[in-house]
N, C-alpha and C. Protein backbone atom coordinates (compact mmCIF):
# COMPACT_ATOMS: atom_id res chain seq x y z
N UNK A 1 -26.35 5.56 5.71
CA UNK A 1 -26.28 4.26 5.09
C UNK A 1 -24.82 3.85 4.92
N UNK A 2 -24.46 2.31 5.41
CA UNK A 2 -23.21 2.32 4.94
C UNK A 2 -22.67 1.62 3.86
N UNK A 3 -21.47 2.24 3.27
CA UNK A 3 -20.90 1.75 2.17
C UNK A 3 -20.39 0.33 2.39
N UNK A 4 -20.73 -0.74 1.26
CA UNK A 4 -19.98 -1.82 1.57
C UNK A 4 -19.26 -2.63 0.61
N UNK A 5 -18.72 -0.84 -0.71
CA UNK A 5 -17.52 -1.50 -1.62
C UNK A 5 -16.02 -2.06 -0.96
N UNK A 6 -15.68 -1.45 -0.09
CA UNK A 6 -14.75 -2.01 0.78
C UNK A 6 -14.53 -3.79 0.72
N UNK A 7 -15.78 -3.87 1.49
CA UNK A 7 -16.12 -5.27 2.11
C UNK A 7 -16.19 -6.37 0.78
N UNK A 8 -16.86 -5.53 -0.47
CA UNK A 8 -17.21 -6.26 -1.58
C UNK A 8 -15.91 -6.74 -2.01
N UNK A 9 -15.09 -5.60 -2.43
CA UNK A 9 -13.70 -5.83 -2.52
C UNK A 9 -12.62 -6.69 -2.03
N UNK A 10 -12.84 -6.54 -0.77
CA UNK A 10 -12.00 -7.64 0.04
C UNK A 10 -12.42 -8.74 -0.11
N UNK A 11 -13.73 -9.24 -0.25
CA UNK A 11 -14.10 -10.86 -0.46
C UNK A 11 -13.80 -10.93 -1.80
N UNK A 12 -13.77 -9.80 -2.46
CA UNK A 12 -13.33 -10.72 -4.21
C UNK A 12 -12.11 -11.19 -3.65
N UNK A 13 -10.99 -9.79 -3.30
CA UNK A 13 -9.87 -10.19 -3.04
C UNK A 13 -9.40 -11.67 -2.20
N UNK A 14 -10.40 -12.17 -1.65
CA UNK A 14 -10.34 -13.11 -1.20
C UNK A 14 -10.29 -14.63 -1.97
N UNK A 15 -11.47 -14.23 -2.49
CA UNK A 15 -11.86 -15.34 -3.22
C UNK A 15 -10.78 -15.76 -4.48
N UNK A 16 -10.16 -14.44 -5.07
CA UNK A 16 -9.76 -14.73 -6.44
C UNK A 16 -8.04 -14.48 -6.17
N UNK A 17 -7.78 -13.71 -4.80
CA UNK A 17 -6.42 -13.10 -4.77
C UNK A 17 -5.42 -14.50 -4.57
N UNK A 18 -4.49 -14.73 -5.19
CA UNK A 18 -3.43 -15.85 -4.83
C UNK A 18 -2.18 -15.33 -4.37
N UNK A 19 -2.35 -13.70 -4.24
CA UNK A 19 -1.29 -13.46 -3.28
C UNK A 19 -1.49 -13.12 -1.94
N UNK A 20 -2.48 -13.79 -1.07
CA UNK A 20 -2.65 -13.52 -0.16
C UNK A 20 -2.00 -14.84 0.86
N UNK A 21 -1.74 -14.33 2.08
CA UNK A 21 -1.50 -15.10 3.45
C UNK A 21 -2.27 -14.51 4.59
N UNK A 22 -2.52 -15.84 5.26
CA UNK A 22 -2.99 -15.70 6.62
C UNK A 22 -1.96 -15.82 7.11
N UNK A 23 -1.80 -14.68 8.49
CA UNK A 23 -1.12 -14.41 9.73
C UNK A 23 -1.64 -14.24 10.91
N UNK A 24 -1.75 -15.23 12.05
CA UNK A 24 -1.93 -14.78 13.36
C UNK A 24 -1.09 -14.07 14.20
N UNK A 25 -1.54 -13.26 14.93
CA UNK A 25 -0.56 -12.89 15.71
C UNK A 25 -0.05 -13.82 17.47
N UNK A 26 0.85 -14.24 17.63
CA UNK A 26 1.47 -14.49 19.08
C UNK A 26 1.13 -14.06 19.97
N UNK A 27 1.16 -14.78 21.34
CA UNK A 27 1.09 -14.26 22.64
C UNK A 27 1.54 -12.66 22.74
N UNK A 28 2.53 -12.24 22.66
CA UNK A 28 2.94 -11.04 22.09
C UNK A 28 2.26 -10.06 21.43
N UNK A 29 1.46 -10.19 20.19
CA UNK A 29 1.19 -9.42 19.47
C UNK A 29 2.07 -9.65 17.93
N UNK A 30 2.88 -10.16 18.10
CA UNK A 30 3.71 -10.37 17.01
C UNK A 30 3.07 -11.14 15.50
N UNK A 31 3.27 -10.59 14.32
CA UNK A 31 3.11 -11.38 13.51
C UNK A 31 4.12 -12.13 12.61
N UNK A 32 4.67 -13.16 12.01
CA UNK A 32 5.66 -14.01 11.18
C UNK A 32 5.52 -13.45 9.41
N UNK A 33 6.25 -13.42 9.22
CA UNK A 33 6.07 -13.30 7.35
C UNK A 33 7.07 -14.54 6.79
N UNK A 34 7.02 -14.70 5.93
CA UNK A 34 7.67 -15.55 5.31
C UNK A 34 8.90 -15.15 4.50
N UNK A 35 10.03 -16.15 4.56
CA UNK A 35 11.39 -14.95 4.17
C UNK A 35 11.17 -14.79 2.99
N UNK A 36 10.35 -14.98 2.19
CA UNK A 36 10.39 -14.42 0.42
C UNK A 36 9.69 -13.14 0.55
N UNK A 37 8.64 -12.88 1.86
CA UNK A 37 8.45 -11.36 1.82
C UNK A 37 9.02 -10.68 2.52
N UNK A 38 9.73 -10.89 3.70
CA UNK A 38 10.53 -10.27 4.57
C UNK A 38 11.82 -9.97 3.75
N UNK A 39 12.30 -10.84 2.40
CA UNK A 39 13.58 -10.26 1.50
C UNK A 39 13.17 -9.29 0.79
N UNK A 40 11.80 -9.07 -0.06
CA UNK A 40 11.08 -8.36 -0.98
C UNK A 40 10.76 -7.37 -0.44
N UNK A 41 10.60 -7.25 0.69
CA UNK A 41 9.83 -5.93 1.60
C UNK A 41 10.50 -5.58 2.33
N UNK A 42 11.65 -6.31 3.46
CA UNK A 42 12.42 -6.33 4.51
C UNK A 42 11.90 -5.89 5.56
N UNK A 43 11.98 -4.99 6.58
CA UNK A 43 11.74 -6.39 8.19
C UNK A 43 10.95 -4.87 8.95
N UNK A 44 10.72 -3.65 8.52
CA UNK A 44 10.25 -2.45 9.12
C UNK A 44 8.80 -2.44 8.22
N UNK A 45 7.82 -1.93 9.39
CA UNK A 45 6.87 -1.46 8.04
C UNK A 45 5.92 -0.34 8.91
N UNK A 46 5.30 -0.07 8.53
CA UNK A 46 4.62 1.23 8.86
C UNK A 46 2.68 0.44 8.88
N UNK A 47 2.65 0.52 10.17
CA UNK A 47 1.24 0.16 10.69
C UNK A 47 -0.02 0.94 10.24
N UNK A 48 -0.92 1.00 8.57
CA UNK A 48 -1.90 2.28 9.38
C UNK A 48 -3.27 1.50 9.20
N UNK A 49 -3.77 2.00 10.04
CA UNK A 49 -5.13 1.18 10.50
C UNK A 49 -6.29 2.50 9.72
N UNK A 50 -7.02 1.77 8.65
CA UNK A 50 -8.02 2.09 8.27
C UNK A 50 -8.98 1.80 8.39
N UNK A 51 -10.58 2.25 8.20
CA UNK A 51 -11.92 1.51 8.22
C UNK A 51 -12.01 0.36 8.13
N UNK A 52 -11.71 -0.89 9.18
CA UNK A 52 -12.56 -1.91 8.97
C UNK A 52 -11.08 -2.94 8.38
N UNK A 53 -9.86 -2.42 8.38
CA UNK A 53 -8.86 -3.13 7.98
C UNK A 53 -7.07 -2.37 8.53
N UNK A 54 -6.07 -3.34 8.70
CA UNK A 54 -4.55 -2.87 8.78
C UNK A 54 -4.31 -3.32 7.24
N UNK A 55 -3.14 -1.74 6.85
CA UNK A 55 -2.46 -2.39 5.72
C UNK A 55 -0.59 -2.09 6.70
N UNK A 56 -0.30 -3.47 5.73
CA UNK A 56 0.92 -3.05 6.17
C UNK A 56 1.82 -1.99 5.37
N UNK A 57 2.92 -0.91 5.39
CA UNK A 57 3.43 -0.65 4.20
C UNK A 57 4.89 -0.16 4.41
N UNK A 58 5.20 -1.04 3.60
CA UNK A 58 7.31 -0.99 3.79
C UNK A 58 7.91 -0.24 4.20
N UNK A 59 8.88 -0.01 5.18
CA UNK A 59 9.31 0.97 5.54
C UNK A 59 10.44 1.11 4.68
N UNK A 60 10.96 2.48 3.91
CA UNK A 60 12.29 2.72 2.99
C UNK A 60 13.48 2.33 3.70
N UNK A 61 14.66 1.26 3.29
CA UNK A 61 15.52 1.45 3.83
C UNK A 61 16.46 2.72 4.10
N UNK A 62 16.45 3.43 2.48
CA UNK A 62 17.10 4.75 2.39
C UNK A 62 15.97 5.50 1.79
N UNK A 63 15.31 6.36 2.64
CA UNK A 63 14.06 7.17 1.94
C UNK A 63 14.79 8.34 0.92
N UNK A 64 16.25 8.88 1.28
CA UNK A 64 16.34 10.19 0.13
C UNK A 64 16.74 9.43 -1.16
N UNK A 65 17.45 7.71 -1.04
CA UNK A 65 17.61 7.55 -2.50
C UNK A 65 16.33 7.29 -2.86
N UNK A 66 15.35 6.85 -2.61
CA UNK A 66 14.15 6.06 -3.33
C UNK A 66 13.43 7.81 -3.70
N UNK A 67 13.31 8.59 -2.72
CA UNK A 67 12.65 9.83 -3.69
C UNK A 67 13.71 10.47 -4.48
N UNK A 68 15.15 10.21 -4.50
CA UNK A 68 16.01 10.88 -5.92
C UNK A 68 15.72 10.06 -6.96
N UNK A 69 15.13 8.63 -7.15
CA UNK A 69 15.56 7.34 -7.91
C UNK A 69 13.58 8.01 -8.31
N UNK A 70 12.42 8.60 -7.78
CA UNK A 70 10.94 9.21 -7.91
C UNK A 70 11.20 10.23 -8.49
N UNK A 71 11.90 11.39 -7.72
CA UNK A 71 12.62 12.50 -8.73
C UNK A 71 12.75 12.43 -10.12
N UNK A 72 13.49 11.59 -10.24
CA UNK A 72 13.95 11.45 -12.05
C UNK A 72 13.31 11.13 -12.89
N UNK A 73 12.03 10.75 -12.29
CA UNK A 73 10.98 9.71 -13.11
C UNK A 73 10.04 10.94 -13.55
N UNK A 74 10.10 12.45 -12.90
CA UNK A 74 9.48 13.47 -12.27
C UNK A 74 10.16 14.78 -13.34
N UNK A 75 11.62 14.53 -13.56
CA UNK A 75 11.61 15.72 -14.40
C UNK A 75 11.75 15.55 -15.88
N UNK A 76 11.09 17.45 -16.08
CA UNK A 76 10.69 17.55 -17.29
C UNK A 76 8.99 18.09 -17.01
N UNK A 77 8.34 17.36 -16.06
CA UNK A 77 6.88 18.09 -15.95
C UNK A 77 6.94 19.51 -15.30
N UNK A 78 5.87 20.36 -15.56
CA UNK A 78 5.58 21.72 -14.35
C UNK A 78 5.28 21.33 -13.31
N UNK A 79 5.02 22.33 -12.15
CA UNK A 79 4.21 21.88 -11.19
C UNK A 79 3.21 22.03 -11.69
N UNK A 80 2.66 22.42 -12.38
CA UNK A 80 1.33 22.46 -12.90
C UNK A 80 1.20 21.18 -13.67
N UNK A 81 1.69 20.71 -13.91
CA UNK A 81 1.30 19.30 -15.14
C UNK A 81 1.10 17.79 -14.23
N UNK A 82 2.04 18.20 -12.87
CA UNK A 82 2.46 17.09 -11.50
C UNK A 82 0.75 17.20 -11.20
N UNK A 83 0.53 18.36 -10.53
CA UNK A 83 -0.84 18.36 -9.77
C UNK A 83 -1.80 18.46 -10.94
N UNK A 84 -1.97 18.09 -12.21
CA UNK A 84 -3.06 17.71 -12.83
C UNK A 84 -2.81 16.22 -12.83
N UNK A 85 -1.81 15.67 -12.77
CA UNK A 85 -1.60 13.94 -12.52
C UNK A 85 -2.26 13.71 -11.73
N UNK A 86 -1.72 14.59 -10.39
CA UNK A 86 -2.05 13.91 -9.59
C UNK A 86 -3.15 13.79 -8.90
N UNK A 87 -4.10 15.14 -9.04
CA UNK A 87 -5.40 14.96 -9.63
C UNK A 87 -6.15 14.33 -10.25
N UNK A 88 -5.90 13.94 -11.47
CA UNK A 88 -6.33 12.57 -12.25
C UNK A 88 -6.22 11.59 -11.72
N UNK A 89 -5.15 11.17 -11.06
CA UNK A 89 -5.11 9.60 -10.58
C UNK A 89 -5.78 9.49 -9.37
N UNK A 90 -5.83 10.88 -8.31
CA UNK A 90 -6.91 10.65 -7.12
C UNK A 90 -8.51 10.63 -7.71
N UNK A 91 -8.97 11.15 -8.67
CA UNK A 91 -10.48 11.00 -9.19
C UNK A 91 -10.28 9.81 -9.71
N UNK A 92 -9.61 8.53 -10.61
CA UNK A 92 -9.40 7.34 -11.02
C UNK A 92 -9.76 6.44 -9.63
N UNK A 93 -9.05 6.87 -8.73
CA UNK A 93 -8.87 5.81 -7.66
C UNK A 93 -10.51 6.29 -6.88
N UNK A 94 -10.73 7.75 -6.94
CA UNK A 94 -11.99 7.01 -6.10
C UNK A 94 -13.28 7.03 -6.85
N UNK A 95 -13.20 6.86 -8.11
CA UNK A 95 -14.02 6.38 -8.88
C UNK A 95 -14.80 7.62 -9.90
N UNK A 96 -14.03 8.78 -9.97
CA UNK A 96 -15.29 10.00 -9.94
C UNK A 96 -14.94 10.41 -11.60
């Protein structure tokens, strides 16, 4: 049987989301963003194609400062206290 919270989701997101844009893509393949997200996000992003949808997702300009700038936010826990987070927040997200 298939699941169709996905689908449910995306039409709310549709219906109610005001941060959304439509993008076609070009002869090319190419898609346009608009420069208030191309400044906010900038101009690389990382393609991954899931069930039934593409998300786009930013590529880091400098990936070791953004995980030293995650780091800091980070110490003071165990590893044991990290992977009960982070445990918690994967059962939050898929509902359990």
């Amino acid at each position: 049987m298939r699941s169709y919270g996905r689908f449910i989701s995306s039409a709310l997101f549709l219906l109610f989301g005001e941060n959304m844009i439509t993008a076609e893509c070009d002869k090319e393949g190419r898609l346009q963003l608009r420069p208030d997200l191309r400044q906010r996000y900038g101009r690389k992003f990382f393609v991954v194609e899931a069930p039934g949808e593409l998300v786009l997702l930013p590529v880091a300009e400098d990936p070791v400062k953004d995980l030293q700038k995650l780091g800091r936010k980070l110490e003071g826990y165990t590893i044991g206290e990290l992977k009960e987070k982070v445990h918690r927040q994967a059962m939050d997200e898929v509902g359990a």
